[in-house]
Protein backbone atom coordinates (compact mmCIF):
# COMPACT_ATOMS: atom_id res chain seq x y z
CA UNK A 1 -47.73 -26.91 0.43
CA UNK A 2 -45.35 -28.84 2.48
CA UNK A 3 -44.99 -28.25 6.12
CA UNK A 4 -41.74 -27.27 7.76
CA UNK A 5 -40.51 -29.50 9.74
CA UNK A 6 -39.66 -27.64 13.34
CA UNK A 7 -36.67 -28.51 15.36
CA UNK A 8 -37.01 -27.65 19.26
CA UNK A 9 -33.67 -27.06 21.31
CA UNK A 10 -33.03 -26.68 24.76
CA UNK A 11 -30.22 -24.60 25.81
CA UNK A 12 -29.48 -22.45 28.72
CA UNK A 13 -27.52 -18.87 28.38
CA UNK A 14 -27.22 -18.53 24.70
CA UNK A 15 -24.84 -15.75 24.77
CA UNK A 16 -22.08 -18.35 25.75
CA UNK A 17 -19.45 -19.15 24.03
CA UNK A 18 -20.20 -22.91 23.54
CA UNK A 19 -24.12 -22.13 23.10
CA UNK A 20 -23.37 -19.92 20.23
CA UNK A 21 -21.22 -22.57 18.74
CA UNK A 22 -24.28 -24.45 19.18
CA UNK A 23 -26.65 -22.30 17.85
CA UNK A 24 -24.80 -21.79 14.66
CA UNK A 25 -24.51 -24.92 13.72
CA UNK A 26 -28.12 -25.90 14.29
CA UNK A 27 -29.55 -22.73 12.57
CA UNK A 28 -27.08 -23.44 9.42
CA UNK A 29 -28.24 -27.02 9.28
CA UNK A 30 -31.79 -26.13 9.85
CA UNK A 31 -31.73 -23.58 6.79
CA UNK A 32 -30.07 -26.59 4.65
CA UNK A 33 -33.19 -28.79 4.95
CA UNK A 34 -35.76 -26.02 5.63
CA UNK A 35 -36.38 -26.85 8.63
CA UNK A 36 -37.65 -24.27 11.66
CA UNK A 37 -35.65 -23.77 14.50
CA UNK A 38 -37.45 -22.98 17.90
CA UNK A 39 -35.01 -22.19 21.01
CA UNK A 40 -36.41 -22.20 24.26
CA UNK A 41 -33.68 -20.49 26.64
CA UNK A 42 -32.67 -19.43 29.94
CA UNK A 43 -30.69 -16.39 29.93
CA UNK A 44 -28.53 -17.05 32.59
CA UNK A 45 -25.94 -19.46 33.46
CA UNK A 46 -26.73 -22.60 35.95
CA UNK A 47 -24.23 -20.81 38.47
CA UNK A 48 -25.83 -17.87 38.97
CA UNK A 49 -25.43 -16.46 42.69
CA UNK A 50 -29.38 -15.12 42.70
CA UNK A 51 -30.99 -18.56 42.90
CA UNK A 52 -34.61 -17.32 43.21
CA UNK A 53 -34.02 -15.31 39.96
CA UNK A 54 -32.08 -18.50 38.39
CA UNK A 55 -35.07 -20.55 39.30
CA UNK A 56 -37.70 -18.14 38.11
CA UNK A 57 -35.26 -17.86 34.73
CA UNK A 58 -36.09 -21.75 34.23
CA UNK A 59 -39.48 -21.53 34.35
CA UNK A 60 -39.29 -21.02 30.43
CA UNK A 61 -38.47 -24.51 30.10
CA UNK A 62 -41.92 -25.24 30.27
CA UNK A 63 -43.43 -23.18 28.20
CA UNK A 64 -42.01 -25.55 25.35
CA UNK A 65 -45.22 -27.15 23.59
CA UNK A 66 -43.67 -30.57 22.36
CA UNK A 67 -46.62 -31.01 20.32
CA UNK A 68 -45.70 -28.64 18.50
CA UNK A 69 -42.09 -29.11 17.19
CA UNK A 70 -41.15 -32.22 15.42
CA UNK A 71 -38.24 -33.28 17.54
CA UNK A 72 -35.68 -31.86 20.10
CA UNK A 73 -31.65 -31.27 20.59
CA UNK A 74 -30.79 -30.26 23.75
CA UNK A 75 -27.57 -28.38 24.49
CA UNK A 76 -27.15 -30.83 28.17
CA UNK A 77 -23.47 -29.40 28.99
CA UNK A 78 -24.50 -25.90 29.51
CA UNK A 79 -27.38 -27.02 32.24
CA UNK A 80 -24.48 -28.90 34.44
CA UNK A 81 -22.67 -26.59 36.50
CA UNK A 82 -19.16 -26.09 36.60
CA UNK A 83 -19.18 -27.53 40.31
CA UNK A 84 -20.48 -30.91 38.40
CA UNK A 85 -23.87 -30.05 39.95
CA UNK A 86 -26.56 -31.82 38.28
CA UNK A 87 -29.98 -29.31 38.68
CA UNK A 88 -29.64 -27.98 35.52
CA UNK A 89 -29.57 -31.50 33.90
CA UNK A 90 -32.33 -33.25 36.27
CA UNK A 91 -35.22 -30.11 35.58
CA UNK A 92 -34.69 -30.99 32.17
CA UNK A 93 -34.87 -34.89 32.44
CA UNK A 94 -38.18 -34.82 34.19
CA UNK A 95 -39.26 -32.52 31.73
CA UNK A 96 -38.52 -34.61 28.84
CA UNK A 97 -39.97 -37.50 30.47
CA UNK A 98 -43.28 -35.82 31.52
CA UNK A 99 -43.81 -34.35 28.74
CA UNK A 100 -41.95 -35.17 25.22
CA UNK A 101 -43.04 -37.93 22.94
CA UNK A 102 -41.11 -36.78 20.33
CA UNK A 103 -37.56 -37.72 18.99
CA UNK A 104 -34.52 -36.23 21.36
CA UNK A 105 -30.82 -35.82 20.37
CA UNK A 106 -28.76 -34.69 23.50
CA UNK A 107 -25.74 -32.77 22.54
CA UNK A 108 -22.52 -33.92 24.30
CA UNK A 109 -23.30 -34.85 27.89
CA UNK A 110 -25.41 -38.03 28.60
CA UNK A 111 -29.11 -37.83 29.62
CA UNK A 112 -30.93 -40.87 29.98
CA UNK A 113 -30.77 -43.43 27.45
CA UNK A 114 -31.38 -41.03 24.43
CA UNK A 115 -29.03 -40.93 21.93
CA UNK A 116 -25.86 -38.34 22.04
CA UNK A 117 -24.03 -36.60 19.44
CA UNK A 118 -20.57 -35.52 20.84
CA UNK A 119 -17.95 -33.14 20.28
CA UNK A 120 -14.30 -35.09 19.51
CA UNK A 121 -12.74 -33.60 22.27
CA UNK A 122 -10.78 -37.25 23.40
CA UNK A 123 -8.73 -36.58 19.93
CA UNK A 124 -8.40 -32.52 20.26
CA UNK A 125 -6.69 -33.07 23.73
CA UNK A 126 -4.43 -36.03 22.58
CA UNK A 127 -3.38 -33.88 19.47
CA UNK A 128 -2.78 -31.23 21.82
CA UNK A 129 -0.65 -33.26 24.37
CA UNK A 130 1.21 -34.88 21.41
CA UNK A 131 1.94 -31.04 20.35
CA UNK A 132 3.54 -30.16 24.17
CA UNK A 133 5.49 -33.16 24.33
CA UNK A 134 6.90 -33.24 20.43
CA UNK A 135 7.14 -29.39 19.36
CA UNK A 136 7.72 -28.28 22.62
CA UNK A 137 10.12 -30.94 24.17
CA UNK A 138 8.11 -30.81 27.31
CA UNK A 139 9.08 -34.18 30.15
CA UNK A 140 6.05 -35.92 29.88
CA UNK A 141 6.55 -36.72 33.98
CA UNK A 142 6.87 -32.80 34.31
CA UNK A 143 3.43 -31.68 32.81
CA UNK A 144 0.64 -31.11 35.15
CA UNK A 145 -3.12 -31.63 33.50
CA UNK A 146 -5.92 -29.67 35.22
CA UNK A 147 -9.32 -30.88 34.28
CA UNK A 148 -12.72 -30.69 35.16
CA UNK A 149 -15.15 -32.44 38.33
CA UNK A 150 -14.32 -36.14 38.80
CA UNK A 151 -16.92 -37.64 36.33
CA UNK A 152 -17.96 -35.37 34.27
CA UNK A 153 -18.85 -36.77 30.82
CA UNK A 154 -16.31 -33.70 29.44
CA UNK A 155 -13.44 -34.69 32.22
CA UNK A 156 -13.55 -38.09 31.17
CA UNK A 157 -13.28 -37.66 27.42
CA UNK A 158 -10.91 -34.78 27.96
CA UNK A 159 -8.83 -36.81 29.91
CA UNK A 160 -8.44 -40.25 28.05
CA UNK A 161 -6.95 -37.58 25.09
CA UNK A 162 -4.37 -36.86 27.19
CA UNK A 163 -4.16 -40.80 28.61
CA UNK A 164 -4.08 -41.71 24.55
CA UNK A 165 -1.27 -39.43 23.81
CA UNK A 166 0.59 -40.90 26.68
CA UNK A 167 -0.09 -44.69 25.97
CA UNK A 168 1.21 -44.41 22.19
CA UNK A 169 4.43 -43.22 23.82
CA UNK A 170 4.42 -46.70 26.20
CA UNK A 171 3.69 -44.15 28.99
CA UNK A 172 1.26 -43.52 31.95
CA UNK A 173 0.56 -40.68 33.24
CA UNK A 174 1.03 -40.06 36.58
CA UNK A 175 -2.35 -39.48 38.88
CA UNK A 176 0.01 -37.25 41.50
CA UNK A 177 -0.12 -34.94 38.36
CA UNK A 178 -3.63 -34.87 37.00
CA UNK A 179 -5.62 -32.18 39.29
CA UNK A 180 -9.72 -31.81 39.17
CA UNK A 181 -11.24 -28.65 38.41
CA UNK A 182 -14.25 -27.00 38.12
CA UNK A 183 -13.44 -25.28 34.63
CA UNK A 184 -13.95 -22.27 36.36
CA UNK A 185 -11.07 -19.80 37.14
CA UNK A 186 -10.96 -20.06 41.05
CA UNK A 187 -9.42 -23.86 40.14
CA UNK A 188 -6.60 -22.64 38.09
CA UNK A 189 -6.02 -19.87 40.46
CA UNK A 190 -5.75 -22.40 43.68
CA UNK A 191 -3.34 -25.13 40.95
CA UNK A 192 -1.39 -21.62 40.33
CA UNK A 193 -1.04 -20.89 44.51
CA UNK A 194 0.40 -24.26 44.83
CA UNK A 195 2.83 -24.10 42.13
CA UNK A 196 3.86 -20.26 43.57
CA UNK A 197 4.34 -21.38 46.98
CA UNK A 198 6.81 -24.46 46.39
CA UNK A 199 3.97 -27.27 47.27
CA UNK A 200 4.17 -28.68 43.90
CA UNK A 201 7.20 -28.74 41.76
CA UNK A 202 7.25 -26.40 38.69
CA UNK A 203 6.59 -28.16 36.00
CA UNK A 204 7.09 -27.87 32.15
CA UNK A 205 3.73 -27.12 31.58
CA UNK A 206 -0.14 -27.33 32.28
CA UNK A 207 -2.54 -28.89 29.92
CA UNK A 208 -5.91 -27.35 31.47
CA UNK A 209 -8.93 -28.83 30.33
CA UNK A 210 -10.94 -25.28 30.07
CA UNK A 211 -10.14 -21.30 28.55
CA UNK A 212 -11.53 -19.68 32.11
CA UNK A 213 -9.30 -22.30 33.57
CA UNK A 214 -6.17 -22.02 32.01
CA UNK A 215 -7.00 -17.92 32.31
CA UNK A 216 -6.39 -18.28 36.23
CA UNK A 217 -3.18 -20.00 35.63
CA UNK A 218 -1.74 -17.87 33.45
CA UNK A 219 -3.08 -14.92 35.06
CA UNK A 220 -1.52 -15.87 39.02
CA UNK A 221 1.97 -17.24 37.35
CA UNK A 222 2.35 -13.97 35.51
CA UNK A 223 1.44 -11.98 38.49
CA UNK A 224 4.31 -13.99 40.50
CA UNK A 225 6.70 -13.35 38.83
CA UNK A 226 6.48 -16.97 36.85
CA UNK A 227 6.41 -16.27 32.72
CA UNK A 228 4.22 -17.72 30.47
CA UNK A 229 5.24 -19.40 28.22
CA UNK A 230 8.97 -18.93 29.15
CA UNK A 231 9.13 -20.64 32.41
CA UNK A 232 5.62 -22.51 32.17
CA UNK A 233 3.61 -23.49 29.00
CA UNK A 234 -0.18 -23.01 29.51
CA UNK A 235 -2.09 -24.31 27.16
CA UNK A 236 -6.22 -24.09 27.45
CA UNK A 237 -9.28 -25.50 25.21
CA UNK A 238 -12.76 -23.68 24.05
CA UNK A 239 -10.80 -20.51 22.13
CA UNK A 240 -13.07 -18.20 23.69
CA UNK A 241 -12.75 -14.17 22.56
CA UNK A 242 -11.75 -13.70 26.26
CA UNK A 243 -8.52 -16.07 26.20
CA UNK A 244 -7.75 -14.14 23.07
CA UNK A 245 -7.79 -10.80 24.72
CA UNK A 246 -6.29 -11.94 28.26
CA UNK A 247 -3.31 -10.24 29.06
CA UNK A 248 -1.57 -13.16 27.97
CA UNK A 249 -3.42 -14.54 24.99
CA UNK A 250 -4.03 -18.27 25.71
CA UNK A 251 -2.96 -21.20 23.23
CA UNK A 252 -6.20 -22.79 22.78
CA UNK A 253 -7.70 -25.43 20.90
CA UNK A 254 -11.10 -24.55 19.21
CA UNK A 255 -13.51 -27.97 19.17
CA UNK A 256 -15.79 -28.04 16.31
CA UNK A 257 -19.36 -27.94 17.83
CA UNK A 258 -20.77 -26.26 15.14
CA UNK A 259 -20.15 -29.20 13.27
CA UNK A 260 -21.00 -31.19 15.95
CA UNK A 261 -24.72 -29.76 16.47
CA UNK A 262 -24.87 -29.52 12.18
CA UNK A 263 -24.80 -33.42 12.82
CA UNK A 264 -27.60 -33.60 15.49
CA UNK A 265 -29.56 -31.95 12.81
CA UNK A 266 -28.50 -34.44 10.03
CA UNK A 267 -29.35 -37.15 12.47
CA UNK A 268 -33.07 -35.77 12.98
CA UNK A 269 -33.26 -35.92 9.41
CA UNK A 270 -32.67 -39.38 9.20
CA UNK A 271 -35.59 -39.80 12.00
CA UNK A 272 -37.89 -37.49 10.33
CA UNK A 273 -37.30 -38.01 6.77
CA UNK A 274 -35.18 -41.71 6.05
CA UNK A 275 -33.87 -42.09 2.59
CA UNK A 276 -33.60 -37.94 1.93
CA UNK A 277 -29.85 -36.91 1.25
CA UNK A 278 -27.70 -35.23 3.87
CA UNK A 279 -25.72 -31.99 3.17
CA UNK A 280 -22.48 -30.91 3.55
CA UNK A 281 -22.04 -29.19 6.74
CA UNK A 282 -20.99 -25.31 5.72
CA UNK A 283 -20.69 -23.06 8.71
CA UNK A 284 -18.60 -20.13 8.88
């Protein structure tokens, strides 16, 4: 009998929105090919206030035997925090180098020189900007974009979506209106405070790079006496359950990482198994 292949994957905090995404797609994938899926997995998130019990919580990483599984995927943008701190990502570098000779796929945000399967969000973002400047009229000089830590892998490909969109237009954007983040809700909050109080002028609308983001804006406008969408379009990206059931729902873009982490599986494949047919991705 032959033996089933096993797939290891890193992640951190699996109940996350993202991670699930994740997860789905691998475990679909993985059932495709018959193929095993072991997840080794934090339960908290990389922020967490209690550091000795986030610490202690990471511990699990190493009780991954890499002799055992055939190759590994590793979820990387759930280990950086949303500060752009880089613990997360460096526990599991030296990990991988002490201790995995086998095949690695990194999902999304670099690690090393292995190779990286991504999510297209450059081309969500641009089709999103495209949609606030053509359905919804907005002055491209009067919409503010509120992304993630300077140099983030997910800042950068956010933003050259929205720097595409502009450029096929003959435009720039203007840097006086791009504002970093930390795709947490205390940044759209403070972007909120400054529209509120008259600092910056209010613009057309706010293409935020994040749900929990775009949540704060929304959520201090509204409670100023600003409306949504009205006065201010908000738009967000992730199309999380939460921004559904905010007060005011978000518009949201949902990325296809399912899809994305069916193809880190597909790729594995081709390591494990060259010349064997792919399938068709089919994730509900």
């Amino acid at each position: 009998m032959k033996k089933r292949k096993i797939i290891g994957c890193i992640v951190n905090n699996p109940e996350g929105q993202y991670q699930s995404r994740v997860l789905d797609g691998l475990l679909a994938q993985c059932e495709a090919y018959g193929y095993d899926l072991a997840v080794i997995s934090p339960l908290v998130d990389v922020t967490h206030y209690f550091k000795e019990y986030l610490n202690g919580d990471q511990n699990i990483l190493h009780l991954m035997n890499f002799d055992k599984v055939d190759a590994v995927i590793v979820a990387s943008t759930p280990l950086l925090a949303f500060a752009g701190g880089l613990e997360g990502i460096e526990k599991v570098k030296k990990l991988l180098a002490k201790k995995c000779k086998k095949p690695v796929i990194i999902l999304d945000s670099p690690i090393e020189d292995y190779e990286v399967v991504e999510t297209d969000d450059s081309t969500a973002m641009e089709e999103i900007t495209d949609h606030v400047i053509d359905v919804h009229g907005c002055d491209p000089d009067k919409i503010y974009i509120l992304t993630g830590s300077e140099g983030n892998p997910s800042t950068l490909k956010r933003t050259a979506g929205n720097v595409r969109a502009y450029a096929k237009r003959g435009l720039k954007i203007n840097q006086d209106n791009v504002f970093y983040g930390d795709f947490w809700y205390t940044s759209g909050y403070a972007l909120a405070d400054r529209i509120i109080s008259g600092e910056l002028p209010k613009p057309d609308a706010v293409i935020v790079h994040s749900e929990h983001m775009a949540m704060g804006v929304i959520n201090r406008l509204s409670d100023n006496g600003i409306r949504v969408p009205e006065d201010v379009i908000v738009t967000g990206y992730d199309s999380t359950e939460e921004g559904m059931m905010n007060k005011i729902s978000v518009t949201s873009y949902s990325p296809k990482v399912s899809d994305m982490a069916a193809t880190a599986v597909d790729r594995v494949r081709e390591m494990l198994e060259p010349g064997l047919p792919l399938k068709p991705h089919e994730i509900f």
